[in-house]
C-alpha atoms as a PDB file:
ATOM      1  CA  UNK A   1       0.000   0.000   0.000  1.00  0.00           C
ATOM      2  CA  UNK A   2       1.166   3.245   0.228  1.00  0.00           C
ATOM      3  CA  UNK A   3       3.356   5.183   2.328  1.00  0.00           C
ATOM      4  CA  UNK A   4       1.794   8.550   3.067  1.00  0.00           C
ATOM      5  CA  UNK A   5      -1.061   8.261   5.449  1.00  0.00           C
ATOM      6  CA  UNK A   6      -4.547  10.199   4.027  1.00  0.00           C
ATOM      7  CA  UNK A   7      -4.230  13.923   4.925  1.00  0.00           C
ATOM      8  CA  UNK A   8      -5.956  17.510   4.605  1.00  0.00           C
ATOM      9  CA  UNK A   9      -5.616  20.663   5.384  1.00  0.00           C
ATOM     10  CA  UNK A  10      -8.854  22.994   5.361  1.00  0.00           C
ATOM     11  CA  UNK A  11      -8.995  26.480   5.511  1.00  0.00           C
ATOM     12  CA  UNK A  12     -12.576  28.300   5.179  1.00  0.00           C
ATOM     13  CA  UNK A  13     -12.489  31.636   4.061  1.00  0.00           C
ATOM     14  CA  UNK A  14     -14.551  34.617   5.070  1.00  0.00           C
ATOM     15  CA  UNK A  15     -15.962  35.143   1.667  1.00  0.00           C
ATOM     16  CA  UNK A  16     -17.475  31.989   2.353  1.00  0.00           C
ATOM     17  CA  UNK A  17     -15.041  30.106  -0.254  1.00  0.00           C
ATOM     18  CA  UNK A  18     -13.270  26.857   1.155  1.00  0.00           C
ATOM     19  CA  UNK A  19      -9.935  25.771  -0.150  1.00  0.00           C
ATOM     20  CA  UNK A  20      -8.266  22.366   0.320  1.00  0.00           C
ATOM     21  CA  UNK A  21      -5.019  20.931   0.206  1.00  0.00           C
ATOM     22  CA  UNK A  22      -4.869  17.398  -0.026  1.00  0.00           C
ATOM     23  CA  UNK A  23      -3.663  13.931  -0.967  1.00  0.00           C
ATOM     24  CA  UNK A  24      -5.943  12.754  -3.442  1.00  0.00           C
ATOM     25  CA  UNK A  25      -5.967  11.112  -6.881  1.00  0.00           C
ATOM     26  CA  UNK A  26      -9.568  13.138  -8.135  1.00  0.00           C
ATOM     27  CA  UNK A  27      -9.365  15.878  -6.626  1.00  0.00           C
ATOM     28  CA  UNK A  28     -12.415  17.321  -8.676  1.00  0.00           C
ATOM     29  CA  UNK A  29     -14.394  13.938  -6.678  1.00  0.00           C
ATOM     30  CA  UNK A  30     -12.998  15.897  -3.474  1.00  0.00           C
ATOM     31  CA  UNK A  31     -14.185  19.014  -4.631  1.00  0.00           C
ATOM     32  CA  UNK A  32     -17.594  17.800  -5.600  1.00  0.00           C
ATOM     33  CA  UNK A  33     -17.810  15.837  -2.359  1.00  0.00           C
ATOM     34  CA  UNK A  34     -17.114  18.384   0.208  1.00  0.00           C
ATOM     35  CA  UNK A  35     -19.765  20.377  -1.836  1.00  0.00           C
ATOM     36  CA  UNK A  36     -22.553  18.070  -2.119  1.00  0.00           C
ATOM     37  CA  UNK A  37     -21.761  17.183   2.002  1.00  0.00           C
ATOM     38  CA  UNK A  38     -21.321  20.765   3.123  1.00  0.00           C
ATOM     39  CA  UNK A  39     -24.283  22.452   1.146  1.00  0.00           C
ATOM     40  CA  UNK A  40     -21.754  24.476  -0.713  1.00  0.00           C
ATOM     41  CA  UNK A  41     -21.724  25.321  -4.602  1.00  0.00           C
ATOM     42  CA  UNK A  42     -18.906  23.706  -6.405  1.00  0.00           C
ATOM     43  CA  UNK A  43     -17.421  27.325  -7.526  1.00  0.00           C
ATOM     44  CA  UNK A  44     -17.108  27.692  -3.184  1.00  0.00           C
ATOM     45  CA  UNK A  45     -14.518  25.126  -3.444  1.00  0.00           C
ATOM     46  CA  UNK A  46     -10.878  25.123  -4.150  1.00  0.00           C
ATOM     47  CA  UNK A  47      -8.617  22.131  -4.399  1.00  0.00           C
ATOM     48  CA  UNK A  48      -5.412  21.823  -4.163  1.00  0.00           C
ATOM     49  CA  UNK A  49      -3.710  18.049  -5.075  1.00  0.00           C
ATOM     50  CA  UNK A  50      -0.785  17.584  -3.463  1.00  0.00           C
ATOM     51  CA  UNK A  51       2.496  15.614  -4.165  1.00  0.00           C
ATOM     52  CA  UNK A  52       1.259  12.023  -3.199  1.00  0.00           C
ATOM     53  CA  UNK A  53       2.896   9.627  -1.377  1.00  0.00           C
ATOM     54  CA  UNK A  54       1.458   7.047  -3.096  1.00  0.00           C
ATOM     55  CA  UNK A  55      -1.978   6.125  -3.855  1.00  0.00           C
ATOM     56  CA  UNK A  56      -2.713   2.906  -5.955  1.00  0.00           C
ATOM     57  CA  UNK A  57      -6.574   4.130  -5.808  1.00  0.00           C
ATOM     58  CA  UNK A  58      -6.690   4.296  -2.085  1.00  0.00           C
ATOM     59  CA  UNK A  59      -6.451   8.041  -2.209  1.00  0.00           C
ATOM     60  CA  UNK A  60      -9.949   8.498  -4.482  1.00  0.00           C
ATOM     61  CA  UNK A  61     -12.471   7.781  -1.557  1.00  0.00           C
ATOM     62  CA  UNK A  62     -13.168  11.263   0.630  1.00  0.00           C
ATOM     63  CA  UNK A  63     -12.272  10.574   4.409  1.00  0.00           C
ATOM     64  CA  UNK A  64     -12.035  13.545   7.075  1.00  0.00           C
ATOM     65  CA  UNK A  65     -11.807  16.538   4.161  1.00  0.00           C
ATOM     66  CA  UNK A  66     -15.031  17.960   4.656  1.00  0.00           C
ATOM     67  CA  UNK A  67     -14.332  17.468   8.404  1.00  0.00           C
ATOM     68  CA  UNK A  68     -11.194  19.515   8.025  1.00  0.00           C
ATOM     69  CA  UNK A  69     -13.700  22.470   6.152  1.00  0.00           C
ATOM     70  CA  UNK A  70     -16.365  22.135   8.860  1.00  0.00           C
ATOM     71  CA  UNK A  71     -13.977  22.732  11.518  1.00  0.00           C
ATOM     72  CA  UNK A  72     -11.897  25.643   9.627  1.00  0.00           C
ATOM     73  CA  UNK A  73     -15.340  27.177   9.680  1.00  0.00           C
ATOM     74  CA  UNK A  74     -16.151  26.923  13.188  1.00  0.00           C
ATOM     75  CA  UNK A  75     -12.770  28.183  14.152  1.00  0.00           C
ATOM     76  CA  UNK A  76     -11.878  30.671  11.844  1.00  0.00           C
ATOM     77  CA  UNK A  77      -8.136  29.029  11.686  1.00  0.00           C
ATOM     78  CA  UNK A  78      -6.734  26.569   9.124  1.00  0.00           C
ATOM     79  CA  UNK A  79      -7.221  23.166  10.210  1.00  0.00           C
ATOM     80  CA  UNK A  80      -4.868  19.779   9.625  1.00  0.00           C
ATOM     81  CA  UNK A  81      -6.009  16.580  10.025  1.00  0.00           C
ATOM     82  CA  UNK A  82      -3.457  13.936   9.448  1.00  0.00           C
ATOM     83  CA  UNK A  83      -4.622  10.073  10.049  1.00  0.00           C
ATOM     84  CA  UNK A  84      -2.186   7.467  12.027  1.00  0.00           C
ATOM     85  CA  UNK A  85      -0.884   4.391  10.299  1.00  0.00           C
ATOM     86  CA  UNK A  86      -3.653   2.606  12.416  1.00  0.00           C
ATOM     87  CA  UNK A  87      -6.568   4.657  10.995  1.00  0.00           C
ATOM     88  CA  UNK A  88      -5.324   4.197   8.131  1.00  0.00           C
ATOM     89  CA  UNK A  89      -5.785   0.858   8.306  1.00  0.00           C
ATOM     90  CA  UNK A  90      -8.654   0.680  10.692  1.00  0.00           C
ATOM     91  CA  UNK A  91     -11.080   3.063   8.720  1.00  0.00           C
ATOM     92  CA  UNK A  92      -9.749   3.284   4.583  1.00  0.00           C
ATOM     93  CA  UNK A  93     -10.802  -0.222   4.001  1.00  0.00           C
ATOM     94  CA  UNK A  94      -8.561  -2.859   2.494  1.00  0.00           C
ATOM     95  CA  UNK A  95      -9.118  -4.380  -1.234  1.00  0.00           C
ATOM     96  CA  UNK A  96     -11.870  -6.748  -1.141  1.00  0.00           C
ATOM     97  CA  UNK A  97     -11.074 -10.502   0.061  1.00  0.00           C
ATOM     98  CA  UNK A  98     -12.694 -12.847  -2.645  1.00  0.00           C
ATOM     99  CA  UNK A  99     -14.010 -16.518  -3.019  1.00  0.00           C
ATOM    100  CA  UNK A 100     -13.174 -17.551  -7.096  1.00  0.00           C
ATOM    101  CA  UNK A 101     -14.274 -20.477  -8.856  1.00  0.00           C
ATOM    102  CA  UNK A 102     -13.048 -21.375 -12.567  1.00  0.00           C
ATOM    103  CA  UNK A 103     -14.020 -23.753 -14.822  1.00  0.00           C
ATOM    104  CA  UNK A 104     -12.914 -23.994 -18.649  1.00  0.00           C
ATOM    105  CA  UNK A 105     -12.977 -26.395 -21.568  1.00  0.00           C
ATOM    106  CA  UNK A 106     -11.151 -26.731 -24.670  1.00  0.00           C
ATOM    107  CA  UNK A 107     -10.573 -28.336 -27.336  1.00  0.00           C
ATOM    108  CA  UNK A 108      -7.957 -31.591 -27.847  1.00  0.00           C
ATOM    109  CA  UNK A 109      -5.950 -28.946 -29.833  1.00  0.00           C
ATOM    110  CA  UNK A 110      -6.275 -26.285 -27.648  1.00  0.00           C
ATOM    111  CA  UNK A 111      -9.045 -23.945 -28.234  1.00  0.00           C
ATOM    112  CA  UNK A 112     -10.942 -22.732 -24.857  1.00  0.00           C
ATOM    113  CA  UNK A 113     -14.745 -23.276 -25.816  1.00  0.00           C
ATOM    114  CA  UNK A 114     -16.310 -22.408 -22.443  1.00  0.00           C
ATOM    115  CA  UNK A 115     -15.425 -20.718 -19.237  1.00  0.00           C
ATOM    116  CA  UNK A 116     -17.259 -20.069 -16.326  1.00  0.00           C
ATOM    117  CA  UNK A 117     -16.614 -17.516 -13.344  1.00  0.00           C
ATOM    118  CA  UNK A 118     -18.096 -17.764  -9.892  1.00  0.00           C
ATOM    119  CA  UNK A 119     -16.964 -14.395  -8.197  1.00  0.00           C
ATOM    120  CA  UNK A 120     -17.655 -13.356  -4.532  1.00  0.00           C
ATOM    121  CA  UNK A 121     -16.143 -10.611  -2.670  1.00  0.00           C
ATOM    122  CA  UNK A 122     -16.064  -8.684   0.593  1.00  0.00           C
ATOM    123  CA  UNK A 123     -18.052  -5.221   0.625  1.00  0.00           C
ATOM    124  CA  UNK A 124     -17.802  -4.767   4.343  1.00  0.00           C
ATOM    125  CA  UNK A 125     -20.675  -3.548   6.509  1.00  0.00           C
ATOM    126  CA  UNK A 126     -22.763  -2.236   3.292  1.00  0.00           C
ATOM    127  CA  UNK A 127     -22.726  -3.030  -0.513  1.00  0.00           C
ATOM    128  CA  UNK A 128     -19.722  -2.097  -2.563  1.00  0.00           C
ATOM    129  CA  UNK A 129     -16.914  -4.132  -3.518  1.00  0.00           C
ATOM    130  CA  UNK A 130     -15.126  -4.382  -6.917  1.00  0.00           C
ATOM    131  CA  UNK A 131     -17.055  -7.717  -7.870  1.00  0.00           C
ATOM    132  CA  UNK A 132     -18.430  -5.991 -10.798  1.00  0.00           C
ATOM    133  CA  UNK A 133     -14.758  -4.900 -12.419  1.00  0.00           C
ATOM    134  CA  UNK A 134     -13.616  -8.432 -11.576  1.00  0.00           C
ATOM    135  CA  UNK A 135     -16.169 -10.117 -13.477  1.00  0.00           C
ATOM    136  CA  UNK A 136     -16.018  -7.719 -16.492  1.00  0.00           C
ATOM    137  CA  UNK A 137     -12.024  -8.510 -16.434  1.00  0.00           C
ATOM    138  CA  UNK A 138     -11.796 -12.150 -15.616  1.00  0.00           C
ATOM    139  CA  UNK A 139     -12.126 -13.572 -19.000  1.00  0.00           C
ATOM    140  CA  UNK A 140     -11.295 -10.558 -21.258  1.00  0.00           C
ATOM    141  CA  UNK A 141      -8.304 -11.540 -22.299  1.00  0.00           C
ATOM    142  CA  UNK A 142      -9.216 -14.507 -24.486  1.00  0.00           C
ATOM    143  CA  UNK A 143     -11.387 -15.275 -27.398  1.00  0.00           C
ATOM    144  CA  UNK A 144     -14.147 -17.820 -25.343  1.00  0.00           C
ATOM    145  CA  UNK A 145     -17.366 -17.928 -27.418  1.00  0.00           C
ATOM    146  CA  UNK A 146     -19.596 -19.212 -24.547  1.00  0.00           C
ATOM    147  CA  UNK A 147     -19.317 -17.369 -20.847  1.00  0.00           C
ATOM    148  CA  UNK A 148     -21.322 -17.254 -18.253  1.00  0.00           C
ATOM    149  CA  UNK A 149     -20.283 -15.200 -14.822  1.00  0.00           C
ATOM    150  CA  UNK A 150     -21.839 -14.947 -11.857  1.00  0.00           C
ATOM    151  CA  UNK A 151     -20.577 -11.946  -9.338  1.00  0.00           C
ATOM    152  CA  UNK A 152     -22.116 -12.001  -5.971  1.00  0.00           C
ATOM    153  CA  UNK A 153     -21.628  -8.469  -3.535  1.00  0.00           C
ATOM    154  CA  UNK A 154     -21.670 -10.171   0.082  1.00  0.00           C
ATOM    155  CA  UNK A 155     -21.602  -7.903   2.829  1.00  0.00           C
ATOM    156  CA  UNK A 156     -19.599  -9.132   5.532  1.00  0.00           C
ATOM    157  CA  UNK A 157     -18.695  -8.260   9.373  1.00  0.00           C
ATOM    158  CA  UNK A 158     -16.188  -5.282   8.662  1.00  0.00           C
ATOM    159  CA  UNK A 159     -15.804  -1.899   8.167  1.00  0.00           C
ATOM    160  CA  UNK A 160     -15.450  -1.005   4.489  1.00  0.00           C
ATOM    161  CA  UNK A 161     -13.530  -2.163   1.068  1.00  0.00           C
ATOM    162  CA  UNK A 162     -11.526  -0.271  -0.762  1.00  0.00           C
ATOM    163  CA  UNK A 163      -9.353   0.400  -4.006  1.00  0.00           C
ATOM    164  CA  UNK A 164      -5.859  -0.480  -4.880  1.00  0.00           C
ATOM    165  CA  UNK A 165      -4.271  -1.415  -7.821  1.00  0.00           C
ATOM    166  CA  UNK A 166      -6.990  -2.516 -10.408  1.00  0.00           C
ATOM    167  CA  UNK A 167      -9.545  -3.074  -8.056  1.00  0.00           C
ATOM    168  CA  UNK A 168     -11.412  -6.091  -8.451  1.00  0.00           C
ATOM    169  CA  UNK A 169      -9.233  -7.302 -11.667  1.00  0.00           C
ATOM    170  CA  UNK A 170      -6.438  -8.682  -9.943  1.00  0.00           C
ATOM    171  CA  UNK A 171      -8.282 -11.585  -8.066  1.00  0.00           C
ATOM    172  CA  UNK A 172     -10.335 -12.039 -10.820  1.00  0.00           C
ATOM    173  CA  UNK A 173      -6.753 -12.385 -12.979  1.00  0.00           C
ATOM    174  CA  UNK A 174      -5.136 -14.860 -10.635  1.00  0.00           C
ATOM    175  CA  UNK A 175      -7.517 -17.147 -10.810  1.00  0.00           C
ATOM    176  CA  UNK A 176      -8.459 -17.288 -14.377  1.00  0.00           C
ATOM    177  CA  UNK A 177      -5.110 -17.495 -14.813  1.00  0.00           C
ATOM    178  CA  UNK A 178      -4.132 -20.580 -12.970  1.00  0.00           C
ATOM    179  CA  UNK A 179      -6.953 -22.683 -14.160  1.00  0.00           C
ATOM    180  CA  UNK A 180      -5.079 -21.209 -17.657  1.00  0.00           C
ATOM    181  CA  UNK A 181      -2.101 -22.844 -16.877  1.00  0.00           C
ATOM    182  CA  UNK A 182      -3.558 -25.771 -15.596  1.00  0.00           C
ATOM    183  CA  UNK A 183      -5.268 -26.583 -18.790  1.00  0.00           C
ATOM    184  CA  UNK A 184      -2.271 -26.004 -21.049  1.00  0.00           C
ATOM    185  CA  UNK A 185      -0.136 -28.685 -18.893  1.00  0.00           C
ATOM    186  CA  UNK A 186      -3.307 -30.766 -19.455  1.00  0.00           C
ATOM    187  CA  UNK A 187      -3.359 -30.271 -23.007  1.00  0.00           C
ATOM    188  CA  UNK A 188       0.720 -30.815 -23.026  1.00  0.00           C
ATOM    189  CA  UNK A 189       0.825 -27.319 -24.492  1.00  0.00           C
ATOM    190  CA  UNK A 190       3.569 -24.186 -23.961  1.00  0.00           C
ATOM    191  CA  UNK A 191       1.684 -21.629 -21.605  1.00  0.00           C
ATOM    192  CA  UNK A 192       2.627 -19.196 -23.977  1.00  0.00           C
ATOM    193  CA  UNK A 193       1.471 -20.988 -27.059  1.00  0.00           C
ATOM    194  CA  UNK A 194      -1.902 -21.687 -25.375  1.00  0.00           C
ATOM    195  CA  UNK A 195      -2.680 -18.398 -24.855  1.00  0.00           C
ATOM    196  CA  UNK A 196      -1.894 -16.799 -28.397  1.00  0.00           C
ATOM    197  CA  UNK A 197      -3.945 -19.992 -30.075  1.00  0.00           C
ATOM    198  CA  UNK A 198      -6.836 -18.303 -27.587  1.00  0.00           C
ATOM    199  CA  UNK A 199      -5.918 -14.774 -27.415  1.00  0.00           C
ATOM    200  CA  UNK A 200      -8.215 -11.675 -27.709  1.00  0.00           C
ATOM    201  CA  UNK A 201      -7.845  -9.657 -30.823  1.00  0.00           C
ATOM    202  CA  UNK A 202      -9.138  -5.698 -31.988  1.00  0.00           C
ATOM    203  CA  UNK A 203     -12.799  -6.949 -32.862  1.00  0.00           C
ATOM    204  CA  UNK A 204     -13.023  -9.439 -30.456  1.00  0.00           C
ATOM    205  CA  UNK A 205     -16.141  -9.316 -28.491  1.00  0.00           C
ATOM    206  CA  UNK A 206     -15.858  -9.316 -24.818  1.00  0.00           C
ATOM    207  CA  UNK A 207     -18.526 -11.229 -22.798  1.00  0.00           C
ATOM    208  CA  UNK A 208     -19.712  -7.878 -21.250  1.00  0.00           C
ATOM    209  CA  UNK A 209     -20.748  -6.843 -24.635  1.00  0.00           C
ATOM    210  CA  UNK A 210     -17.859  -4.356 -25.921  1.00  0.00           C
ATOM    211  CA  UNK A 211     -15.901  -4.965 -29.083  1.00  0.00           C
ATOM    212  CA  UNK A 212     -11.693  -4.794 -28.070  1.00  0.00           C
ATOM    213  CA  UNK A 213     -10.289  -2.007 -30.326  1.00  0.00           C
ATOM    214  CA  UNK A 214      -6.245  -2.386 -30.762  1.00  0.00           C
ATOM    215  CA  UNK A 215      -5.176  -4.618 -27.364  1.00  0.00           C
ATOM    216  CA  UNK A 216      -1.533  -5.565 -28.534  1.00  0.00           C
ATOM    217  CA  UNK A 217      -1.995  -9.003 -26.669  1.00  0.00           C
ATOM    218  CA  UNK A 218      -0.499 -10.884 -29.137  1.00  0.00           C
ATOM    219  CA  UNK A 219       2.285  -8.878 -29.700  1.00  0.00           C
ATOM    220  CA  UNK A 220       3.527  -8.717 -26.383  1.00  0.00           C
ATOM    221  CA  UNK A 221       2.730 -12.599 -26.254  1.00  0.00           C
ATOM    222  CA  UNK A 222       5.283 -13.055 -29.060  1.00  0.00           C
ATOM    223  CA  UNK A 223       7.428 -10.394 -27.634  1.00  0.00           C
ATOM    224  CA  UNK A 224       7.689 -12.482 -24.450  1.00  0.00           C
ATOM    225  CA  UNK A 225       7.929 -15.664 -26.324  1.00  0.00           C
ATOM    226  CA  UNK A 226      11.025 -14.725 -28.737  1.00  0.00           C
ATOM    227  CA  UNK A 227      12.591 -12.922 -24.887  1.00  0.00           C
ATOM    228  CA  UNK A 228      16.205 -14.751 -23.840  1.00  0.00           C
ATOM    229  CA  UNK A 229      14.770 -14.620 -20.093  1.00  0.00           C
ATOM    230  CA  UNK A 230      11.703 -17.291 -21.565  1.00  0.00           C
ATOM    231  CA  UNK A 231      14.319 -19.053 -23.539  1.00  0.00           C
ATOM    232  CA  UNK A 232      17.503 -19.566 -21.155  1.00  0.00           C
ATOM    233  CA  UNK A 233      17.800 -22.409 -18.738  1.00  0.00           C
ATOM    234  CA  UNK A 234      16.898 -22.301 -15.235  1.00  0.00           C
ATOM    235  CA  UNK A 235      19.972 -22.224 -12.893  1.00  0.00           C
ATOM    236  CA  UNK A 236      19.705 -24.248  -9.539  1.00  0.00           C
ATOM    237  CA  UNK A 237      16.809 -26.180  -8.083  1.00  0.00           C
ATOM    238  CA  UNK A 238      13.340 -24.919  -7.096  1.00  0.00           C
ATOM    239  CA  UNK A 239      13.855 -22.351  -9.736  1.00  0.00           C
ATOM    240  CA  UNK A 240      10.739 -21.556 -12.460  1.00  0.00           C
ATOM    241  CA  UNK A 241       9.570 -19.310 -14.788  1.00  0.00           C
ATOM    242  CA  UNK A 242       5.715 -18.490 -15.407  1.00  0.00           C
ATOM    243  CA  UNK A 243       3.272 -16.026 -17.256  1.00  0.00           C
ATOM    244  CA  UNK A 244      -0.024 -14.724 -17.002  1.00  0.00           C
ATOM    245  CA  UNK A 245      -2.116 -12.095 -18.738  1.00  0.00           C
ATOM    246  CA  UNK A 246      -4.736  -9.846 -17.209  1.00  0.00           C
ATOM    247  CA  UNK A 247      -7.198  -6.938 -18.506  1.00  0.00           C
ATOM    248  CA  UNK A 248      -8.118  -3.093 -17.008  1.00  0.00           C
ATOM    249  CA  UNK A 249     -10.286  -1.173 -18.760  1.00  0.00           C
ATOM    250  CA  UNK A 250      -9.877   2.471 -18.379  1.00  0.00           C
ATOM    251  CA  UNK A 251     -12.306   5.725 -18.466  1.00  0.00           C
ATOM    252  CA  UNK A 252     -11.964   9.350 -19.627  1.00  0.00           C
ATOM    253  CA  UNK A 253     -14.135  12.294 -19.521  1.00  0.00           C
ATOM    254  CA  UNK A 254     -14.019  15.212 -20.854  1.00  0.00           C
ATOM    255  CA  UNK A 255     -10.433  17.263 -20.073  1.00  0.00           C
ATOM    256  CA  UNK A 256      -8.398  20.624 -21.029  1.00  0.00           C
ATOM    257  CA  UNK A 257      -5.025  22.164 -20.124  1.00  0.00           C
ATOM    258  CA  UNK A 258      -3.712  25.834 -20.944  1.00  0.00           C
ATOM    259  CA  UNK A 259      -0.159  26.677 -22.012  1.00  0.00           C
ATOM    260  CA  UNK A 260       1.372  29.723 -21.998  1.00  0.00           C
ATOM    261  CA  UNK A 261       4.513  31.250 -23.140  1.00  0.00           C
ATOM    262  CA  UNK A 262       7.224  32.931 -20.957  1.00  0.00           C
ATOM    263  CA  UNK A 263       9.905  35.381 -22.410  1.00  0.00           C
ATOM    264  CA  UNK A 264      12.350  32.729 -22.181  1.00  0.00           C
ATOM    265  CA  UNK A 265      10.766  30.338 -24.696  1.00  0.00           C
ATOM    266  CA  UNK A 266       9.854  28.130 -22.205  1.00  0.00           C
ATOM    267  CA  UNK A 267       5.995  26.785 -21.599  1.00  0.00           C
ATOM    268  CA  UNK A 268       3.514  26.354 -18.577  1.00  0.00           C
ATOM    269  CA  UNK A 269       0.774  24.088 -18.609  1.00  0.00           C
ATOM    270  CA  UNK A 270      -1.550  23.589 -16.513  1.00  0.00           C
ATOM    271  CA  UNK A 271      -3.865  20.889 -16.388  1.00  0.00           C
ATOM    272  CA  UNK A 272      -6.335  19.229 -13.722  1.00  0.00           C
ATOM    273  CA  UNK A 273      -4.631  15.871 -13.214  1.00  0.00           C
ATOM    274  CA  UNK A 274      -3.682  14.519  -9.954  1.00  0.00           C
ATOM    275  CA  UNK A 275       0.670  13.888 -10.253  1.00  0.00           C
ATOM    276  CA  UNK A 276       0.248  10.256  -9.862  1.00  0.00           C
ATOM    277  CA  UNK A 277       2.476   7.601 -11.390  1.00  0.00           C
ATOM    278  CA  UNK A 278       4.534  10.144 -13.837  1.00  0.00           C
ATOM    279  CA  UNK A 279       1.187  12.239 -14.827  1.00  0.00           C
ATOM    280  CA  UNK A 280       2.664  15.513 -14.741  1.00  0.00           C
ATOM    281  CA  UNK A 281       6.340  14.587 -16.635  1.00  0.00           C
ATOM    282  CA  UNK A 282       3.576  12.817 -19.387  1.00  0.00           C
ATOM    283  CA  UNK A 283       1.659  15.773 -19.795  1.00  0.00           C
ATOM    284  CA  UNK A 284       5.016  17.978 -20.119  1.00  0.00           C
ATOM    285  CA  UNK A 285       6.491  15.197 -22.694  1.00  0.00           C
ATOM    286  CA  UNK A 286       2.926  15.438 -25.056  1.00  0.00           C
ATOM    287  CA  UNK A 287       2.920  19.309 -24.942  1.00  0.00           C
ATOM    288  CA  UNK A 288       6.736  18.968 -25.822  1.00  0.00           C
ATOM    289  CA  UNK A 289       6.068  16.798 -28.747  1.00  0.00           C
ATOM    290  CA  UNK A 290       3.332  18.707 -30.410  1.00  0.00           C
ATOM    291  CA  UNK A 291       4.830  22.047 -29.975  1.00  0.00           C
ATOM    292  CA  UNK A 292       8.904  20.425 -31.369  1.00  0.00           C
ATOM    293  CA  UNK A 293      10.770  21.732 -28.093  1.00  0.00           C
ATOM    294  CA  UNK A 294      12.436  19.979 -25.288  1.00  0.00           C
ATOM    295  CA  UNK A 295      10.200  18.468 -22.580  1.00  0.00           C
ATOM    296  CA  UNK A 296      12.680  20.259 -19.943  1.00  0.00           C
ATOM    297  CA  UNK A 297      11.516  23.370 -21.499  1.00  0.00           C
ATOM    298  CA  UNK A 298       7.984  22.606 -20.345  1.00  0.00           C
ATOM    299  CA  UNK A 299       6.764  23.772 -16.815  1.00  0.00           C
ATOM    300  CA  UNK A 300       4.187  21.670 -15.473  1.00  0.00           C
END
């Protein structure tokens, strides 16, 4: 998880205008949040991402910002609020624990014909785990012309689930993954080989409905293939060598940036993303490559 514990600092202004600095990944959910829960209008609200200390999703979901506002107001001073490691863990929820069952079938020569997922995960004390994203990624990496999935929310004694790292997709991966493998040592057939033969392809229809557009599976299956790490021989005992495959699907909305230039030639930009993961140095190296100049002459 990450390393940097959630944390805000409010300050509510006189003009009745909040601003907020905090560690967040959206922080146009924060703003929209701490509007919605404070009875404010969206234009009221300022926020301010700040250099993360790691995220992995955990640092969408609003904790104790609109606390932070609420108590700026009431004291007329800016207000910190900075959780312990063990509120951290206690109250931000973990990823969902799961319950996965697989079953495939193929062909003698190696085609899958059939899979089936049974998916259940942990939402906590209400509704809401990722069991939805794991069943519209477990099998999305393959060409299976008959799929049925069945995803079950269970609400369990604890507090809360959370996000991190492809929420939902990763225990789905695993264990589609492993009943992959299994099937290709049935079938006598290299891992790698089993999955290209069964491999989804641009125009390949996923079971949720959606047609792929350009994945680059195959490629990278052949990349990895035709790799000398694949290819060399294991040294020592209780050595091995494995791969898997797994799908995220990613969302965009609508976005903008403004540049400007500065009497030395160089650029600003300034766009609404989060730094997370590189963002920022991406967004310098894009406006750097349209405009023909250096990426170190661009200021994000």
């Amino acid at each position: 998880g990450y390393i940097e514990p959630q944390n805000v600092t409010a300050l509510w202004n006189n003009d009745g205008r909040v601003h907020i600095w905090t560690s967040t990944q959206g922080p146009f959910e924060v703003r929209g949040a701490v509007a919605a829960s404070l009875d404010l209008n969206v234009s009221q609200v300022k926020v301010t991402p700040m250099e993360i200390g790691g995220g992995f999703g955990g640092k969408f979901p609003l904790y104790h910002d609109p606390v932070a506002a609420l108590l700026s107001k009431k004291t007329g001073h800016p207000v910190k609020i900075i959780m312990s490691r063990k509120e951290v863990f206690e109250s931000t929820g973990p990823t969902s624990g799961s319950t996965i069952k697989i079953k495939m079938g193929a062909t003698k020569e190696g085609k899958i014909t059939a899979a089936y997922a049974w998916l259940a995960y942990e939402a906590g004390a209400f509704p809401g785990s990722p069991v939805g994203a794991g069943a519209e990624c477990v099998f999305t990496p393959y060409d299976i012309p008959n799929v049925v999935i069945d995803g079950y929310d269970v609400v369990v004694n604890k507090p809360k689930a959370g996000a991190y790292r492809a929420p939902g997709a990763s225990n789905a991966g695993f264990a589609a993954e492993t009943v992959v493998d299994e099937l290709a040592i049935e079938l006598g057939l290299d891992p790698i080989d089993f999955r290209l033969m069964n491999s989804a392809k641009e125009g390949t229809r996923r079971a949720s409905g959606p047609i792929h557009p350009r994945i680059g599976m195959v490629e990278t299956l052949e990349a990895m293939k035709a790799h000398p790490h694949w290819n060399s021989p294991l040294e020592g005992p209780n050595r091995g060598r494995g791969v898997g495959v797994a799908f995220w699907m990613n969302g965009g909305a609508e976005s903008s940036c403004s540049i400007s230039t500065n009497a030395d030639g160089t650029i600003n930009l300034t766009e609404g993303s989060a730094d997370i993961g590189g963002t920022r140095a991406s967004a310098a190296m894009m406006a750097a490559e349209v405009l023909g100049i250096r990426a170190e002459d661009v200021h994000p």
